[in-house]
C-alpha atoms as a PDB file:
ATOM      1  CA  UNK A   1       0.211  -9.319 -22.187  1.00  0.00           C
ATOM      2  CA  UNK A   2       2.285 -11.371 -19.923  1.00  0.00           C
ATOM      3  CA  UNK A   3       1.869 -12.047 -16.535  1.00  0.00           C
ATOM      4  CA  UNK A   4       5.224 -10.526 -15.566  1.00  0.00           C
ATOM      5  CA  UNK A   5       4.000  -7.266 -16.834  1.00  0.00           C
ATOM      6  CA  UNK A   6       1.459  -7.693 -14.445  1.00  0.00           C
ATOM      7  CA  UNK A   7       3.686  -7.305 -11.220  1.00  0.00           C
ATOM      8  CA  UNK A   8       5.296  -3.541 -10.788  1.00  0.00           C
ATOM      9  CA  UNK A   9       7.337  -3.378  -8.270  1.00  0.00           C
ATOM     10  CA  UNK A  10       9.752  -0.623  -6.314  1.00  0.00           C
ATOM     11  CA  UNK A  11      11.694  -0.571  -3.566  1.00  0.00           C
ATOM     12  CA  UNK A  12      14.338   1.757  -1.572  1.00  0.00           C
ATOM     13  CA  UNK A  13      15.992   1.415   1.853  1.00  0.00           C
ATOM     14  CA  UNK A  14      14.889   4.511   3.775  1.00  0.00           C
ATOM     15  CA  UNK A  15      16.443   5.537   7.097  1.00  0.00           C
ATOM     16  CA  UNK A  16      13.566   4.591   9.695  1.00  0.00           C
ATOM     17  CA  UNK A  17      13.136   2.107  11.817  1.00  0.00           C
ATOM     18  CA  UNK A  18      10.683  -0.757  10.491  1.00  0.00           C
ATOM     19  CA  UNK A  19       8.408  -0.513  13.531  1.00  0.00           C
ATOM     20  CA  UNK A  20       7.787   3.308  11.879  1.00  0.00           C
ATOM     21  CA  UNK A  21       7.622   2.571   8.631  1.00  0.00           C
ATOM     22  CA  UNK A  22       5.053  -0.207   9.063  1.00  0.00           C
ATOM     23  CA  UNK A  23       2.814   1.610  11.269  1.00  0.00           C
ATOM     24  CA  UNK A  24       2.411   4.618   8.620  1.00  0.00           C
ATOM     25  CA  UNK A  25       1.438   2.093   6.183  1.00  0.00           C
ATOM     26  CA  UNK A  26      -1.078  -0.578   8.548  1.00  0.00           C
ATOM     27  CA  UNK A  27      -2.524   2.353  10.149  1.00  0.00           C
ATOM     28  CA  UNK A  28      -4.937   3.353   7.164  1.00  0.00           C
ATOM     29  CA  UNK A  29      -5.458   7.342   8.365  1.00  0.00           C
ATOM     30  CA  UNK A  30      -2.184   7.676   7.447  1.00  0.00           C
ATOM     31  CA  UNK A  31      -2.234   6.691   3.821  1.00  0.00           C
ATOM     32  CA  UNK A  32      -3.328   9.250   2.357  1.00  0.00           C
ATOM     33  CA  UNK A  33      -0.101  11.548   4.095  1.00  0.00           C
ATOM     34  CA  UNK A  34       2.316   9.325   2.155  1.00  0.00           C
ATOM     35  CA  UNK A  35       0.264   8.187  -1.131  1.00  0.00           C
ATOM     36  CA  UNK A  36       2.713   9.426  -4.026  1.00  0.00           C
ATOM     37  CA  UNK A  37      -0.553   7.889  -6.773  1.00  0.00           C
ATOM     38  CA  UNK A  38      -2.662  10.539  -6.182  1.00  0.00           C
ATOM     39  CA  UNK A  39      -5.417   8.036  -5.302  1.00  0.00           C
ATOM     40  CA  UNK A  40      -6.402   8.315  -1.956  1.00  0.00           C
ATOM     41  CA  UNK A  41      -8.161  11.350   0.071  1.00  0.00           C
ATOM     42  CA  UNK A  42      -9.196  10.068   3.552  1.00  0.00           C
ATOM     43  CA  UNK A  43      -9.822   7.047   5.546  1.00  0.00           C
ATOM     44  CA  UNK A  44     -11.724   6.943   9.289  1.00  0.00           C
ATOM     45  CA  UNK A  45      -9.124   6.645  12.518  1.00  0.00           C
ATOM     46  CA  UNK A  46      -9.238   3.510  14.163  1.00  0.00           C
ATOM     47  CA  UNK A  47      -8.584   1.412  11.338  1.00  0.00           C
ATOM     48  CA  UNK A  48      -5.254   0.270  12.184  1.00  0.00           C
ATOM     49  CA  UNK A  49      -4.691  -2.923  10.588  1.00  0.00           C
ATOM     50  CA  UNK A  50      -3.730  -6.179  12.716  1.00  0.00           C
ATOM     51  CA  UNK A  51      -4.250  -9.427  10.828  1.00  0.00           C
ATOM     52  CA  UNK A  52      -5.288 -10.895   7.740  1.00  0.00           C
ATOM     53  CA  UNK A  53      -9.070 -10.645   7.765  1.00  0.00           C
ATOM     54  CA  UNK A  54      -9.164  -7.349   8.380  1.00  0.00           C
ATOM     55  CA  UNK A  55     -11.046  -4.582   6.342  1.00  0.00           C
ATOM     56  CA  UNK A  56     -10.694  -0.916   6.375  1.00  0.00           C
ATOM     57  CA  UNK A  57     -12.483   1.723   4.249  1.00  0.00           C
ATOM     58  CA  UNK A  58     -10.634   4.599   2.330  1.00  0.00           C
ATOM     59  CA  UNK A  59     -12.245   7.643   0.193  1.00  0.00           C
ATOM     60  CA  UNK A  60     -10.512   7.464  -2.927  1.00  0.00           C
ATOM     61  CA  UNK A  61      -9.973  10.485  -5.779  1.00  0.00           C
ATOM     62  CA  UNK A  62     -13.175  10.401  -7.519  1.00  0.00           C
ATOM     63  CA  UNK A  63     -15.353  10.671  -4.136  1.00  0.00           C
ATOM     64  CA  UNK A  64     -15.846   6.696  -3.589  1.00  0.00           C
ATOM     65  CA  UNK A  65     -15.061   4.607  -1.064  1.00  0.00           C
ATOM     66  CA  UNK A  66     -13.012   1.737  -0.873  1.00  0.00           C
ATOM     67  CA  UNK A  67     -13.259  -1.432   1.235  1.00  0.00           C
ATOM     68  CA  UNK A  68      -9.477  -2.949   1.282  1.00  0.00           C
ATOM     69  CA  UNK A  69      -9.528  -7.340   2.167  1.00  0.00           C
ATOM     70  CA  UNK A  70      -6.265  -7.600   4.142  1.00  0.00           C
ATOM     71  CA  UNK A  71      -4.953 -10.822   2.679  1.00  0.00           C
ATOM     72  CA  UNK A  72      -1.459 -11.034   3.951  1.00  0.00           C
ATOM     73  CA  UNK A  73      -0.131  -9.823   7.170  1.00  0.00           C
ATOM     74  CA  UNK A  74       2.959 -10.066   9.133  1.00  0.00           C
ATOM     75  CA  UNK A  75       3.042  -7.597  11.830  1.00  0.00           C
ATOM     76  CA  UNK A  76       5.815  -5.294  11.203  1.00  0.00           C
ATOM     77  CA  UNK A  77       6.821  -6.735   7.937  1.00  0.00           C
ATOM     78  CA  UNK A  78       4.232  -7.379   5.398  1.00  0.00           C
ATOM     79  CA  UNK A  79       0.945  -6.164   4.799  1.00  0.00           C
ATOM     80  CA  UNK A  80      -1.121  -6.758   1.454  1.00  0.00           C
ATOM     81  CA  UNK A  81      -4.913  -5.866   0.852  1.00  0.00           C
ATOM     82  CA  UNK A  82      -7.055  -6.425  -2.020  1.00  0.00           C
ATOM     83  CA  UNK A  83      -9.385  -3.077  -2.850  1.00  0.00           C
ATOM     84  CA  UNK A  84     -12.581  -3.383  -3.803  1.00  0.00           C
ATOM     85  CA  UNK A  85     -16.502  -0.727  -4.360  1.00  0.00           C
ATOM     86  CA  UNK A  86     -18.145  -1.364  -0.926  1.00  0.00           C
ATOM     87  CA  UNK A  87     -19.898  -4.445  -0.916  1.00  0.00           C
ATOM     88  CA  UNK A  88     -18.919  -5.514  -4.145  1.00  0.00           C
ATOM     89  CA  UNK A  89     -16.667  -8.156  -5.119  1.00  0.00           C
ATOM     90  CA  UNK A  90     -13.080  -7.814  -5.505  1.00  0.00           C
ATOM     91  CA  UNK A  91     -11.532  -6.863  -8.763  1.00  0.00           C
ATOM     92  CA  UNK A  92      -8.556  -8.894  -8.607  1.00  0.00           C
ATOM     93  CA  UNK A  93      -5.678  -6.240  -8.071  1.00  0.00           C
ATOM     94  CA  UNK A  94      -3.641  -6.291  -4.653  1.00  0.00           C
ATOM     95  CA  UNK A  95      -1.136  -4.039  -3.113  1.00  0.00           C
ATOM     96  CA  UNK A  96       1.645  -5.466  -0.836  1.00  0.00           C
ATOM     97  CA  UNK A  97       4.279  -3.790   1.665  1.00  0.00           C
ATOM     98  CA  UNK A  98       7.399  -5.299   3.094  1.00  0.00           C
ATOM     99  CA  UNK A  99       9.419  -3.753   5.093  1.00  0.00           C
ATOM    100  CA  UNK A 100      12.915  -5.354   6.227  1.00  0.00           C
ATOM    101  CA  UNK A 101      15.630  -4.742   9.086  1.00  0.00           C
ATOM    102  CA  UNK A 102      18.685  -3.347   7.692  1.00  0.00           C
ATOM    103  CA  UNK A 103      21.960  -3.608   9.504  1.00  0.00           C
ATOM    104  CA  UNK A 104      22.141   0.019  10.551  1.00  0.00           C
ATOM    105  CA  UNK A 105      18.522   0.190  12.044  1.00  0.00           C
ATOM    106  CA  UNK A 106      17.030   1.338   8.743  1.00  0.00           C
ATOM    107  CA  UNK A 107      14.764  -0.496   6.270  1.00  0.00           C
ATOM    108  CA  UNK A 108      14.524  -2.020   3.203  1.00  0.00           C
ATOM    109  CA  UNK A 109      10.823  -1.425   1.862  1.00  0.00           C
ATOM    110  CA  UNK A 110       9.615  -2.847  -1.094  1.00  0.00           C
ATOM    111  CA  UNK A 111       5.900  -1.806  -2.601  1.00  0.00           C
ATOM    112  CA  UNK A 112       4.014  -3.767  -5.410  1.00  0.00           C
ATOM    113  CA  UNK A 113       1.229  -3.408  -6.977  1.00  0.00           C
ATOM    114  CA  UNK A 114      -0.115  -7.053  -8.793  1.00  0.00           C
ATOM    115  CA  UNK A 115      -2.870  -6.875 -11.483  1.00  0.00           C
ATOM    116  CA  UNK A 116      -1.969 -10.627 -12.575  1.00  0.00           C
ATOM    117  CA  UNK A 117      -6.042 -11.753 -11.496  1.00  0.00           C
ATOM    118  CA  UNK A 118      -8.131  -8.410 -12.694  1.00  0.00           C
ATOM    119  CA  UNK A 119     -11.181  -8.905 -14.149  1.00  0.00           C
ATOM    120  CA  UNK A 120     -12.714  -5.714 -14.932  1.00  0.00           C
ATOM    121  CA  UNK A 121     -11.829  -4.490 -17.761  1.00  0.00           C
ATOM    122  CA  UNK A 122     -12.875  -1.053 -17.022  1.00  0.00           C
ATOM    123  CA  UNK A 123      -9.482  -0.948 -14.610  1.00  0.00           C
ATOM    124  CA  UNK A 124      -7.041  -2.214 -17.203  1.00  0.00           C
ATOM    125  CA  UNK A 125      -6.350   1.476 -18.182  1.00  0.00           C
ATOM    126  CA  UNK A 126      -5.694   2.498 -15.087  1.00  0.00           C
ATOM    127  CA  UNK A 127      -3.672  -0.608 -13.900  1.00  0.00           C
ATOM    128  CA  UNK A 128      -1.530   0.099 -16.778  1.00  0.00           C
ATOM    129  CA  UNK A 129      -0.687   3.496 -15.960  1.00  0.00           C
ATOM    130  CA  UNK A 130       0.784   2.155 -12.517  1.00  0.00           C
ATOM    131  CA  UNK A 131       4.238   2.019 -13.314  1.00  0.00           C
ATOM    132  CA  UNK A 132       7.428   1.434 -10.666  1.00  0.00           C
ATOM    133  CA  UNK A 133       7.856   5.049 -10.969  1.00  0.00           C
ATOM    134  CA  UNK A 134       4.159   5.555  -8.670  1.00  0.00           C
ATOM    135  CA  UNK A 135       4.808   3.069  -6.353  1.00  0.00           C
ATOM    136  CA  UNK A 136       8.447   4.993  -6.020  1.00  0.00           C
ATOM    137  CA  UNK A 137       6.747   7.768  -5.184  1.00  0.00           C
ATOM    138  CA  UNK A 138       4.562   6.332  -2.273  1.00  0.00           C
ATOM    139  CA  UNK A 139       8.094   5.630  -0.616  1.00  0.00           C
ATOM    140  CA  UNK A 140       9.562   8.117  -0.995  1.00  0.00           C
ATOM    141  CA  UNK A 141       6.877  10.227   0.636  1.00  0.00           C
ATOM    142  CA  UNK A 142       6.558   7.146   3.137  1.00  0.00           C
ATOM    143  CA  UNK A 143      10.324   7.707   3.879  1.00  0.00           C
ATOM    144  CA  UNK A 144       9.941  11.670   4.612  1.00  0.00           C
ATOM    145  CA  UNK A 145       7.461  10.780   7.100  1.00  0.00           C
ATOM    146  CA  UNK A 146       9.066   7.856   8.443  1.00  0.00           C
ATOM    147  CA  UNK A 147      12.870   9.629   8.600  1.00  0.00           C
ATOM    148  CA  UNK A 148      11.222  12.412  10.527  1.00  0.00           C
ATOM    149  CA  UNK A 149       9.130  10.384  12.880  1.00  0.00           C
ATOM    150  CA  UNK A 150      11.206  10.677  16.566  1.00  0.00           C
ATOM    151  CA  UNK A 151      12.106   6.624  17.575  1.00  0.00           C
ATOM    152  CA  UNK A 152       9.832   4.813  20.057  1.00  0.00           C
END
């Protein structure tokens, strides 16, 4: 398999503000409101992310949880976390958010998911099944929340 097969990626331009779409997706309580994979149940409050560094926990669909490495982070624009069993070292598979300033006040956002360094073979099935399509869905439940959010 080649490494470009690796990379899934979606995007759409949704009619938000990027300060409001970011914050649904760094603020970690929220994820599960917009998660279109089916994935995630619940994460603690006060886990809003703010730089690279940071950690947060999330309760995913089979009961576990989740520590999530923030490796990336650009306040308002880019956020990217590698997942991994508490305590345990990371698997190799990150998720990344950008979120760019469109003309009209809206935003482009673009989700991928990159499986290019896993090493457990245990989550190649289930990397494989996460196709453009899934991340498509995350935004576009993203972009119902975000559209209906009031502006700042």
């Amino acid at each position: 398999m080649s490494e470009e097969t690796r990379i899934v990626v979606a995007e759409r331009e949704v009619a938000a503000a990027p300060a409001t779409v970011f914050e649904l997706i760094a603020d970690p309580a929220q994820q599960p409101r917009w998660d279109g994979n089916g994935n995630l149940i619940e994460a603690p409050a006060g886990q809003r992310v703010s730089g690279v560094g940071d950690v947060f926990v999330m309760r995913i669909h089979n009961g576990e949880d989740r520590e999530n490495h923030i490796v990336e982070f650009e306040e308002g624009r880019r956020i990217a976390w590698r997942p991994s069993p508490v305590g345990e070292p990371q698997p190799g598979h990150l998720w990344r958010w950008e979120v760019e300033p469109l003309p009209d006040g809206g935003s482009l956002v673009r989700h991928t998911y990159d499986w290019t360094r896993l090493t457990d073979p245990n989550r190649l099935a289930r990397a494989r099944r996460t196709t453009a399509d899934a991340l498509r869905a995350s935004i576009d439940r993203l972009a119902a929340l975000a559209e209906q959010t009031p502006p700042a």
